[in-house]
C-alpha atoms as a PDB file:
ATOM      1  CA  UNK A   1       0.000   0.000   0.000  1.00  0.00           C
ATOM      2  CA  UNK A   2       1.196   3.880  -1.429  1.00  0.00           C
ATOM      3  CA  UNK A   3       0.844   6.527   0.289  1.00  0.00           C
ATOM      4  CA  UNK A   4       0.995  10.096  -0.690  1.00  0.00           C
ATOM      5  CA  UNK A   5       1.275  13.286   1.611  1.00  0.00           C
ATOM      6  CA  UNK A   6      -1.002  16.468   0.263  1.00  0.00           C
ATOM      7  CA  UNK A   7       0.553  20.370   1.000  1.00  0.00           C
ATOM      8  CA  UNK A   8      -0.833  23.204   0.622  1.00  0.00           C
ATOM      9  CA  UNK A   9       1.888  26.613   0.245  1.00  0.00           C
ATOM     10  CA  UNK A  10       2.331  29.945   0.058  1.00  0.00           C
ATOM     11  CA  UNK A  11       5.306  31.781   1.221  1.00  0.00           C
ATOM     12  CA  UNK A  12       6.113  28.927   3.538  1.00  0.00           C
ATOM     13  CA  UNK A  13       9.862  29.073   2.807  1.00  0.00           C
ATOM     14  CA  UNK A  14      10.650  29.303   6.504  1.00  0.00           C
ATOM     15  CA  UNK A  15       8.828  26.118   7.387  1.00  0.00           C
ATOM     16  CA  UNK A  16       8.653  24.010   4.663  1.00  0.00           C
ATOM     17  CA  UNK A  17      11.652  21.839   4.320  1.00  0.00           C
ATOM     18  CA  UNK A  18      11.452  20.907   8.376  1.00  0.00           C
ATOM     19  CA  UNK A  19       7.622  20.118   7.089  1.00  0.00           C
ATOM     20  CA  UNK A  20       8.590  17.937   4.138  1.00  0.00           C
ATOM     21  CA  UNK A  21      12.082  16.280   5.723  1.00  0.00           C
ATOM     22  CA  UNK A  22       9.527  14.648   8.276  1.00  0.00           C
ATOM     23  CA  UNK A  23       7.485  12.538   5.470  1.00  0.00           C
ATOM     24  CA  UNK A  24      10.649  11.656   3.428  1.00  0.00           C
ATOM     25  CA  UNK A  25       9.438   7.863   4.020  1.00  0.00           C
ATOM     26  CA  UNK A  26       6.037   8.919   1.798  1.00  0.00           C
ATOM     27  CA  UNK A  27       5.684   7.176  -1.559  1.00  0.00           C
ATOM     28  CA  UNK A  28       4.703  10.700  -3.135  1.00  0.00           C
ATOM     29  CA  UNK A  29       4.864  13.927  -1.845  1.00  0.00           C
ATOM     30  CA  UNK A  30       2.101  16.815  -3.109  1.00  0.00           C
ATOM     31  CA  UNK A  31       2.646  20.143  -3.306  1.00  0.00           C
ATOM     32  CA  UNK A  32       0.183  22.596  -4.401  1.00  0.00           C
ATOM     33  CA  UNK A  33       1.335  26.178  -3.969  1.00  0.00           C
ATOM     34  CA  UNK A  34      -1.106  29.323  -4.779  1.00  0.00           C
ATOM     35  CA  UNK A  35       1.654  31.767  -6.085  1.00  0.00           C
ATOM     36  CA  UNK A  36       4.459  32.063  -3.225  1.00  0.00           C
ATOM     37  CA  UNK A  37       6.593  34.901  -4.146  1.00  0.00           C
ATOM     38  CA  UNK A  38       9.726  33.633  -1.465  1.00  0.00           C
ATOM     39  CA  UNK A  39      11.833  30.368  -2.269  1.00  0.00           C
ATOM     40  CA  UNK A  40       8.795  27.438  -1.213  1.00  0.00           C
ATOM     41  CA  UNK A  41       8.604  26.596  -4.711  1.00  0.00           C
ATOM     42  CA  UNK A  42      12.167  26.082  -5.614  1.00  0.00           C
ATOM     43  CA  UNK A  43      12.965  24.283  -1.924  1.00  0.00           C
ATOM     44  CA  UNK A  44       9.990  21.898  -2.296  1.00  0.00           C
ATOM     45  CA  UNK A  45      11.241  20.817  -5.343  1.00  0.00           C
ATOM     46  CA  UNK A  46      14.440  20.487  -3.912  1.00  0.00           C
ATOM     47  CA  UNK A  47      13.214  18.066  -1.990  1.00  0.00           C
ATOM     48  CA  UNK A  48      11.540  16.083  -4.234  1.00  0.00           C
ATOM     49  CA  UNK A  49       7.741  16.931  -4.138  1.00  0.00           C
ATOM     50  CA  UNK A  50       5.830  17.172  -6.876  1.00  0.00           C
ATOM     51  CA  UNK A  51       4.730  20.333  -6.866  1.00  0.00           C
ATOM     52  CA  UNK A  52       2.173  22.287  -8.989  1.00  0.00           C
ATOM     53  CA  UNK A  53       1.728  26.336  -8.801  1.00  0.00           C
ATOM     54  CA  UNK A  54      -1.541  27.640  -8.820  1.00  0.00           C
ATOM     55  CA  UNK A  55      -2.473  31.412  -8.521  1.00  0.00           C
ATOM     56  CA  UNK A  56      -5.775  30.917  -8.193  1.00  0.00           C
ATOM     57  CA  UNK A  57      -7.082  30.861  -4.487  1.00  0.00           C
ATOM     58  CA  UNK A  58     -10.671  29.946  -3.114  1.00  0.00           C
ATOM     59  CA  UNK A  59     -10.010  28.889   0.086  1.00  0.00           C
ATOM     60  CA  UNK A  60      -8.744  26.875   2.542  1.00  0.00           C
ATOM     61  CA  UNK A  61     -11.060  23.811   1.869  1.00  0.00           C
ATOM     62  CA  UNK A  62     -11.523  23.981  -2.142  1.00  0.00           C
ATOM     63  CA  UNK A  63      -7.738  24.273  -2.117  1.00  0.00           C
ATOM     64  CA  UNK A  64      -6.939  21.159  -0.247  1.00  0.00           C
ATOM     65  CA  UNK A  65      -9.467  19.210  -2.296  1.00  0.00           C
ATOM     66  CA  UNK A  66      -7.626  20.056  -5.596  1.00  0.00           C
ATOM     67  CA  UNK A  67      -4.448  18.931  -3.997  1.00  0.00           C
ATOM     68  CA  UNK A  68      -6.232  15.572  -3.239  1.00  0.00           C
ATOM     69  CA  UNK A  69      -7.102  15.125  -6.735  1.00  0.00           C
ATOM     70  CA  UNK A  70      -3.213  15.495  -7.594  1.00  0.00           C
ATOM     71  CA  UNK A  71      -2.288  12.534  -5.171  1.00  0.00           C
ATOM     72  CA  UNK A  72      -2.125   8.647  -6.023  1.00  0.00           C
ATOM     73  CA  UNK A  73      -1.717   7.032  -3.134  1.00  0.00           C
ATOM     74  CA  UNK A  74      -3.705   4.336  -1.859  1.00  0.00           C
ATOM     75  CA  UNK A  75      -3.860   6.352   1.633  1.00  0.00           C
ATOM     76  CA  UNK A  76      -3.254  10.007   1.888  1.00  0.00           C
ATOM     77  CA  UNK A  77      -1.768  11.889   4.618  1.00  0.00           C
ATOM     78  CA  UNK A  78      -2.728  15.733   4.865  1.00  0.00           C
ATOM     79  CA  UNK A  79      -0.024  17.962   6.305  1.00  0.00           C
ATOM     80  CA  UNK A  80      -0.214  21.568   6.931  1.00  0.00           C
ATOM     81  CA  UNK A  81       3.555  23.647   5.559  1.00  0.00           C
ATOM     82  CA  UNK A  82       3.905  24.760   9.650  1.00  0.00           C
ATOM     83  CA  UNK A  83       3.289  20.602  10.559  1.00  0.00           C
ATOM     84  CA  UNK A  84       5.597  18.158  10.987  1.00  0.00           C
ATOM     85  CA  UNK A  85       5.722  14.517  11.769  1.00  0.00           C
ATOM     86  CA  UNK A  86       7.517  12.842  14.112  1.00  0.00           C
ATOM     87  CA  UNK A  87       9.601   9.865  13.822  1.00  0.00           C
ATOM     88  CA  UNK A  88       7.334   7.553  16.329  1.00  0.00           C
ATOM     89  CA  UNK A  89       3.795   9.027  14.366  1.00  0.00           C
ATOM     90  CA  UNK A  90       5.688   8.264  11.308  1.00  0.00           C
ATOM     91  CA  UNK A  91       6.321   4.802  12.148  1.00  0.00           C
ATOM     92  CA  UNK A  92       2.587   4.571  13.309  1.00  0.00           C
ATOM     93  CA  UNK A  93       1.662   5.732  10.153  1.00  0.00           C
ATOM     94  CA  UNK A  94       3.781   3.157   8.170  1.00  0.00           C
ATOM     95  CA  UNK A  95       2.570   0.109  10.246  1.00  0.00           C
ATOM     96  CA  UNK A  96      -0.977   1.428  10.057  1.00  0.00           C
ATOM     97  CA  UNK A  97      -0.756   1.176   5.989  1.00  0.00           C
ATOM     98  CA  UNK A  98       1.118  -1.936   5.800  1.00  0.00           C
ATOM     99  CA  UNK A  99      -0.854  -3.649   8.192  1.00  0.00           C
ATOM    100  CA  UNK A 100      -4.554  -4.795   8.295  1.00  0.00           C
ATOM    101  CA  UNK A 101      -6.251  -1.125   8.697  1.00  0.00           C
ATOM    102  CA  UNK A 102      -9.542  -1.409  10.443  1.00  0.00           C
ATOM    103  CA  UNK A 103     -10.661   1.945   9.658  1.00  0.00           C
ATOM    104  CA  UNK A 104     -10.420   3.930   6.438  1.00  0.00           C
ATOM    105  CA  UNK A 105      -9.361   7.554   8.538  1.00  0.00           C
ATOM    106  CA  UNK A 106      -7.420   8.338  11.250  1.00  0.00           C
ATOM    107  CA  UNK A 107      -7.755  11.184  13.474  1.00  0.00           C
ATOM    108  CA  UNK A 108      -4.517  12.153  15.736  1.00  0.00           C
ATOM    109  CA  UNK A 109      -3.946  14.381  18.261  1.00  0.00           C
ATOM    110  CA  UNK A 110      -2.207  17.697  17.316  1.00  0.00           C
ATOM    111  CA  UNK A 111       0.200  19.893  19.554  1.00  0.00           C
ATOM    112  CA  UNK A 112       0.625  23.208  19.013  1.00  0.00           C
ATOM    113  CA  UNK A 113       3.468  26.212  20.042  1.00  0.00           C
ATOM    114  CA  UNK A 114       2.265  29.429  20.463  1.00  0.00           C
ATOM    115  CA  UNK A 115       5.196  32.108  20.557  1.00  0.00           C
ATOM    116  CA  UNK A 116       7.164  29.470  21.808  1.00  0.00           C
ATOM    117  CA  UNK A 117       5.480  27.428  24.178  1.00  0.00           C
ATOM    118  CA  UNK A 118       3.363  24.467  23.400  1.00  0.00           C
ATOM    119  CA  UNK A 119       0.056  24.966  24.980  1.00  0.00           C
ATOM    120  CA  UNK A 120      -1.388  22.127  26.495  1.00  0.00           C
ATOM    121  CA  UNK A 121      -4.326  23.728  27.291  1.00  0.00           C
ATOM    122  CA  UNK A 122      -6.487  26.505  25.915  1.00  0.00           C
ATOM    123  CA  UNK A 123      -8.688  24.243  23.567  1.00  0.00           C
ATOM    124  CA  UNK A 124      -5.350  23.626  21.532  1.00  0.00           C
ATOM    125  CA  UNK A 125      -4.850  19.940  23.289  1.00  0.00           C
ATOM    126  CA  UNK A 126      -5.155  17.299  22.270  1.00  0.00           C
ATOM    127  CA  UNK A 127      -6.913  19.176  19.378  1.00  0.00           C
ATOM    128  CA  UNK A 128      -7.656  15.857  17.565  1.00  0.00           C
ATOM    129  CA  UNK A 129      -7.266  16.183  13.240  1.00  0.00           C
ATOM    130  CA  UNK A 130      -8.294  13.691  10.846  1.00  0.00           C
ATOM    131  CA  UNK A 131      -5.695  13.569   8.474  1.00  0.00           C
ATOM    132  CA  UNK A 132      -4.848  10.015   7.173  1.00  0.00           C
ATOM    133  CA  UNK A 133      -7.244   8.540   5.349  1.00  0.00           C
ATOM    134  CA  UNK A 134      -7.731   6.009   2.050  1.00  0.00           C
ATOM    135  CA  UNK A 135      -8.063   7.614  -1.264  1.00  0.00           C
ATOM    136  CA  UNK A 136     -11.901   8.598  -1.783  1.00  0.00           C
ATOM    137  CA  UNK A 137     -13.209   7.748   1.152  1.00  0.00           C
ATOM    138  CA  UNK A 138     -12.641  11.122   2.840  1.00  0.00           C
ATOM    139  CA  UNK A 139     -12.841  15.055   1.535  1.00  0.00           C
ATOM    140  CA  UNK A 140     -12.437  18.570   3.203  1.00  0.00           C
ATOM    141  CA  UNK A 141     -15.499  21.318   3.094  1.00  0.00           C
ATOM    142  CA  UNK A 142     -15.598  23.643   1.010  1.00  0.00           C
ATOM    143  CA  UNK A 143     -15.038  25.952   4.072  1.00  0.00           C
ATOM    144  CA  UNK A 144     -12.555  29.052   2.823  1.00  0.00           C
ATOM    145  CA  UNK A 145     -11.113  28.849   6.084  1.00  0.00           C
ATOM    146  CA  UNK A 146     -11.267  25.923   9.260  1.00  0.00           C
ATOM    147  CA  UNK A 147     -12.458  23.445   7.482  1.00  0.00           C
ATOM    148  CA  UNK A 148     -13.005  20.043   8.363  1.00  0.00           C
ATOM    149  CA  UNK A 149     -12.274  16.417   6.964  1.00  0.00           C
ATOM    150  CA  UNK A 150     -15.576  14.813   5.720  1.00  0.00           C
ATOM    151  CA  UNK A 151     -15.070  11.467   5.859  1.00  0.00           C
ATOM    152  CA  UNK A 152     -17.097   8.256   4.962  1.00  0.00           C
ATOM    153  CA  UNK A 153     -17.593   5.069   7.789  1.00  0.00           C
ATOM    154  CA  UNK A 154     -16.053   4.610  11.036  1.00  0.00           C
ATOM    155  CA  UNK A 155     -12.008   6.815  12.452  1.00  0.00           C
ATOM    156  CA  UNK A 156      -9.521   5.399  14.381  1.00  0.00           C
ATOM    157  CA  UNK A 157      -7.061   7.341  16.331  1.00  0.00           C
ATOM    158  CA  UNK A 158      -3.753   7.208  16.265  1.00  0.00           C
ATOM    159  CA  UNK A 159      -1.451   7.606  19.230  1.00  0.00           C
ATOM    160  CA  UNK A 160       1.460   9.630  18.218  1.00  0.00           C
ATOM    161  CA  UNK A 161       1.464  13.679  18.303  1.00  0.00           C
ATOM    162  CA  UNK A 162       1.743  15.630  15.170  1.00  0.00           C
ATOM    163  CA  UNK A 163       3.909  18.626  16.057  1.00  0.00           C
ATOM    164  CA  UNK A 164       2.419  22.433  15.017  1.00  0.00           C
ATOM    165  CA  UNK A 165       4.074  25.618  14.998  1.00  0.00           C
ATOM    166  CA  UNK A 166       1.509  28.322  14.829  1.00  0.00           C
ATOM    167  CA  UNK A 167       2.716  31.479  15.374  1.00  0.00           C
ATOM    168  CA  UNK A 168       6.063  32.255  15.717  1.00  0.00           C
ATOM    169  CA  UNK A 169       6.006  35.629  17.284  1.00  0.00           C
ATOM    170  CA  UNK A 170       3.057  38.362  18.339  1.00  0.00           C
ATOM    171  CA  UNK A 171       3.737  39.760  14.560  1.00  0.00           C
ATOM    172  CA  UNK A 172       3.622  36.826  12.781  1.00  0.00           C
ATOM    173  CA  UNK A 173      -0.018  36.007  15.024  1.00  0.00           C
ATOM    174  CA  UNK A 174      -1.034  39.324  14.401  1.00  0.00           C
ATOM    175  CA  UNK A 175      -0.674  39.083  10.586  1.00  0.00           C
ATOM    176  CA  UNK A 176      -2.465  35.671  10.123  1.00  0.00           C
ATOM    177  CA  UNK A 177      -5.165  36.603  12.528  1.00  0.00           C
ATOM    178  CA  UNK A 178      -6.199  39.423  10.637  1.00  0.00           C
ATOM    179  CA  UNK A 179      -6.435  36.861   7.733  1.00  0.00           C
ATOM    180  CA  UNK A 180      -8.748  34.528   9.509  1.00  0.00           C
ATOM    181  CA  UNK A 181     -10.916  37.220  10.262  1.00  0.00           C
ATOM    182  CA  UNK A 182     -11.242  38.641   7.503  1.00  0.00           C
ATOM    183  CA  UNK A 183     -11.931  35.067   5.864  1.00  0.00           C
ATOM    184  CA  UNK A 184     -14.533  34.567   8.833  1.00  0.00           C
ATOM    185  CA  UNK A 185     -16.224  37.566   7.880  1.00  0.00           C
ATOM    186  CA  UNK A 186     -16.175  36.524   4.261  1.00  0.00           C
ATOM    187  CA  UNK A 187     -17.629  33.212   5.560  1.00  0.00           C
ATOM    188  CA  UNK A 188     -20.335  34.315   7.405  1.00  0.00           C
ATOM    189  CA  UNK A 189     -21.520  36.943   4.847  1.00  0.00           C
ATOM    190  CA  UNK A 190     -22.213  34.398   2.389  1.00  0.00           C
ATOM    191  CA  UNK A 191     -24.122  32.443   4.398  1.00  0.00           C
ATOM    192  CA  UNK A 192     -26.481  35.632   5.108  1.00  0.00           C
ATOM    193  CA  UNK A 193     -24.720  36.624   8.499  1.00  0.00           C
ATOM    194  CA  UNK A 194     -24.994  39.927   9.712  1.00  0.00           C
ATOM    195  CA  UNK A 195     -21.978  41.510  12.131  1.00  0.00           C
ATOM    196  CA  UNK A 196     -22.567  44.381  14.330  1.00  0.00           C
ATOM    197  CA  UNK A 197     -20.890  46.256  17.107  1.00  0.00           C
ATOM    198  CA  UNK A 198     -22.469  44.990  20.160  1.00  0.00           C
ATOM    199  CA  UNK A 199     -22.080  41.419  18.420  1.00  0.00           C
ATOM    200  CA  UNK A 200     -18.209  41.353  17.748  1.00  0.00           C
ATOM    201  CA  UNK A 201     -18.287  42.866  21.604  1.00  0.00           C
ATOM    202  CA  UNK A 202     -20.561  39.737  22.416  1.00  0.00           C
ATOM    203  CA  UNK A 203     -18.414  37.453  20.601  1.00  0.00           C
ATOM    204  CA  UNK A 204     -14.631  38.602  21.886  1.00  0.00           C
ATOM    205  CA  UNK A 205     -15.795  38.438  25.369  1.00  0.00           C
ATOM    206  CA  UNK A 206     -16.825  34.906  24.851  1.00  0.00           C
ATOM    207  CA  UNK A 207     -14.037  33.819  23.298  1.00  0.00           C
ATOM    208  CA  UNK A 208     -11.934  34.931  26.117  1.00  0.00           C
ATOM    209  CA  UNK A 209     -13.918  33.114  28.516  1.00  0.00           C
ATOM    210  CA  UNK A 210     -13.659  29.975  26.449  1.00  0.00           C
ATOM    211  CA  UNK A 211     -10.288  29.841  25.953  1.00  0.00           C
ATOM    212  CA  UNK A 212      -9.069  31.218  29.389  1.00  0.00           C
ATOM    213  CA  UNK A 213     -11.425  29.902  31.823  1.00  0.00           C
ATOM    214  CA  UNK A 214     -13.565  27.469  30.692  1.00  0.00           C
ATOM    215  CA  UNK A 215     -10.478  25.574  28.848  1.00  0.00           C
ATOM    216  CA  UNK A 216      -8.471  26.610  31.338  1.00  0.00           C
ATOM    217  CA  UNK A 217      -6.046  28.644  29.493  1.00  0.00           C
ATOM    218  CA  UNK A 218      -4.598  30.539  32.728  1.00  0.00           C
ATOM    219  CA  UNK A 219      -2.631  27.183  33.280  1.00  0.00           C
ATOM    220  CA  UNK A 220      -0.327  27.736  30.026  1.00  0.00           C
ATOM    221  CA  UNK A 221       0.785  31.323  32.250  1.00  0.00           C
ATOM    222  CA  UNK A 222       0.975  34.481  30.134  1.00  0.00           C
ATOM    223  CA  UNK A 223       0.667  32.809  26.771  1.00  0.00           C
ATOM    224  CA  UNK A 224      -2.401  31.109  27.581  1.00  0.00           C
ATOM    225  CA  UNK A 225      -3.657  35.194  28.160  1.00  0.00           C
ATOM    226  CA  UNK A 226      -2.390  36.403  25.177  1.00  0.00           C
ATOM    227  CA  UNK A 227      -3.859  33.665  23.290  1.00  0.00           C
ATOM    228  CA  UNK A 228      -6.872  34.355  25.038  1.00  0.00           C
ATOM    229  CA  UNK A 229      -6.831  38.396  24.197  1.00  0.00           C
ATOM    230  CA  UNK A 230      -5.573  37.338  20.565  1.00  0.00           C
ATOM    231  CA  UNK A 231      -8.971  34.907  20.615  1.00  0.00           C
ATOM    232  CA  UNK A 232     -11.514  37.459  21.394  1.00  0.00           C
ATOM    233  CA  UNK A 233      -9.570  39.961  19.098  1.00  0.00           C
ATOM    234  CA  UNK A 234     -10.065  37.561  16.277  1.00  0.00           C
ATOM    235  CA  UNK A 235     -13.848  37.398  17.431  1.00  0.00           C
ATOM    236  CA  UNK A 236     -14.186  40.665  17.539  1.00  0.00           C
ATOM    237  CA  UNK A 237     -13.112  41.929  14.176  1.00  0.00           C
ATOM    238  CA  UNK A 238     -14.655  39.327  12.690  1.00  0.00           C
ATOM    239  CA  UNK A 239     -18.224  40.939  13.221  1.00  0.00           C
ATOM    240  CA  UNK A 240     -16.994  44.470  13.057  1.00  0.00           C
ATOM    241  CA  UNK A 241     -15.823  43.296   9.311  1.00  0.00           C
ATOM    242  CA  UNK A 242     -18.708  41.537   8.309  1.00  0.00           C
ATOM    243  CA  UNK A 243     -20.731  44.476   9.717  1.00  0.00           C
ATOM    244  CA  UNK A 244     -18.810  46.538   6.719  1.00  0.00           C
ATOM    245  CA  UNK A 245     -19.036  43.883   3.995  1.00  0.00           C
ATOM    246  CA  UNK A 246     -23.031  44.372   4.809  1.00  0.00           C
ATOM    247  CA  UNK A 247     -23.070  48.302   4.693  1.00  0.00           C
ATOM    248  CA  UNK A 248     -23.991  49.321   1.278  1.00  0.00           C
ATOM    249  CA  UNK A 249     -21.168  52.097  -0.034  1.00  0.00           C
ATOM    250  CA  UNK A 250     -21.511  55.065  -0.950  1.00  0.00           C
END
């Protein structure tokens, strides 16, 4: 049994050869990169993926579903550019193909750094992913950004960590969670949504009472605040933006 391992890029040159040395065991190796402007291209190829370039972006979920199309596997393994695998969930990987697999996905648990630290709190563990799965018998939504794996019949979990780095530093979270709201907003306006003041107010306040109390965040010390603040900041402009993107201009 083959199995190929599906990324999606763009300007991941900082991350992506620790990302794609971890699955050099993988039968094939996808890349599918939506324009990077830095050097992810050239080192992914480096390395041996197969990579196509794509400047055409509509989303998080579309975008991983065209890279699936690309693989050839018998199993697939999806793998975000800031991921990597370790040698033990490697290894658990490998015995779970070659063996008799008694499910056709596998969810694993997921740790995740923030600035540093690796919060084992905060909602972020064990943060459980589906991301192995047979050829065709799973998809992702056609959410433009968190989507989900779709999957058909019964997931096993695996055992072994996958290892995350998320942000880096407060600029490098500030930058990408402007992006997520801003997709959010994008999200929720085409589904009808409407955003307002008081709402993104609402919504940021609960979001920091999620993550800091009720999933104990205070226990991963001050980054388990900022992610907290960073959370509701997220939830926040979220609604302020979709409030705009429902304002007729003038």
């Amino acid at each position: 049994m083959s199995v190929s391992v599906v990324v999606i890029t763009k300007n991941e040159e900082a991350s992506i050869r620790r990302c794609l040395d971890s699955v050099v065991w993988a039968d094939e190796v996808i890349v599918l990169d939506s324009g990077s402007t830095d050097r992810t291209v050239a080192i992914a190829r480096e390395m041996g993926a197969k990579v196509t370039v794509s400047d055409r972006w509509p989303g998080f979920g579309p975008q991983k579903n065209r890279a699936l199309e690309l693989a050839t596997g018998d199993w697939i393994f999806s793998l975000d550019a800031d991921e990597w695998v370790t040698p033990e969930l490697g290894e658990e990987i490998r015995s779970i193909i070659a063996g008799s697999a008694e499910s056709d996905a596998y969810r694993l648990p997921r740790s995740s750094s923030f600035c540093g630290r690796f919060m084992r709190h905060s909602g972020w563990w064990p943060d459980y992913v589906v991301r192995l799965f047979r050829r065709g018998r799973a998809r992702f939504s056609d959410d433009i950004v968190h989507e989900r794996t779709l999957t058909d019949g019964a997931v096993g979990t695996l055992r072994n960590s996958l290892m995350h780095e998320t942000y880096v530093s407060l600029d490098d979270m500030q930058e990408k969670f402007n992006r997520y709201s801003s997709l959010g907003a994008q999200a929720l306006h085409a589904r009808g949504a409407r955003g307002g003041l008081v709402k993104g107010l609402l919504h940021g306040f609960a979001a920091f009472v999620r993550t800091y109390l009720l999933r104990r965040g205070f226990l991963d010390g001050r980054e388990g605040f900022m992610l907290a603040v960073a959370n509701a900041e997220v939830a926040y402009y979220k609604y302020v933006k979709l409030l705009l993107l429902n304002s007729p201009r003038s």
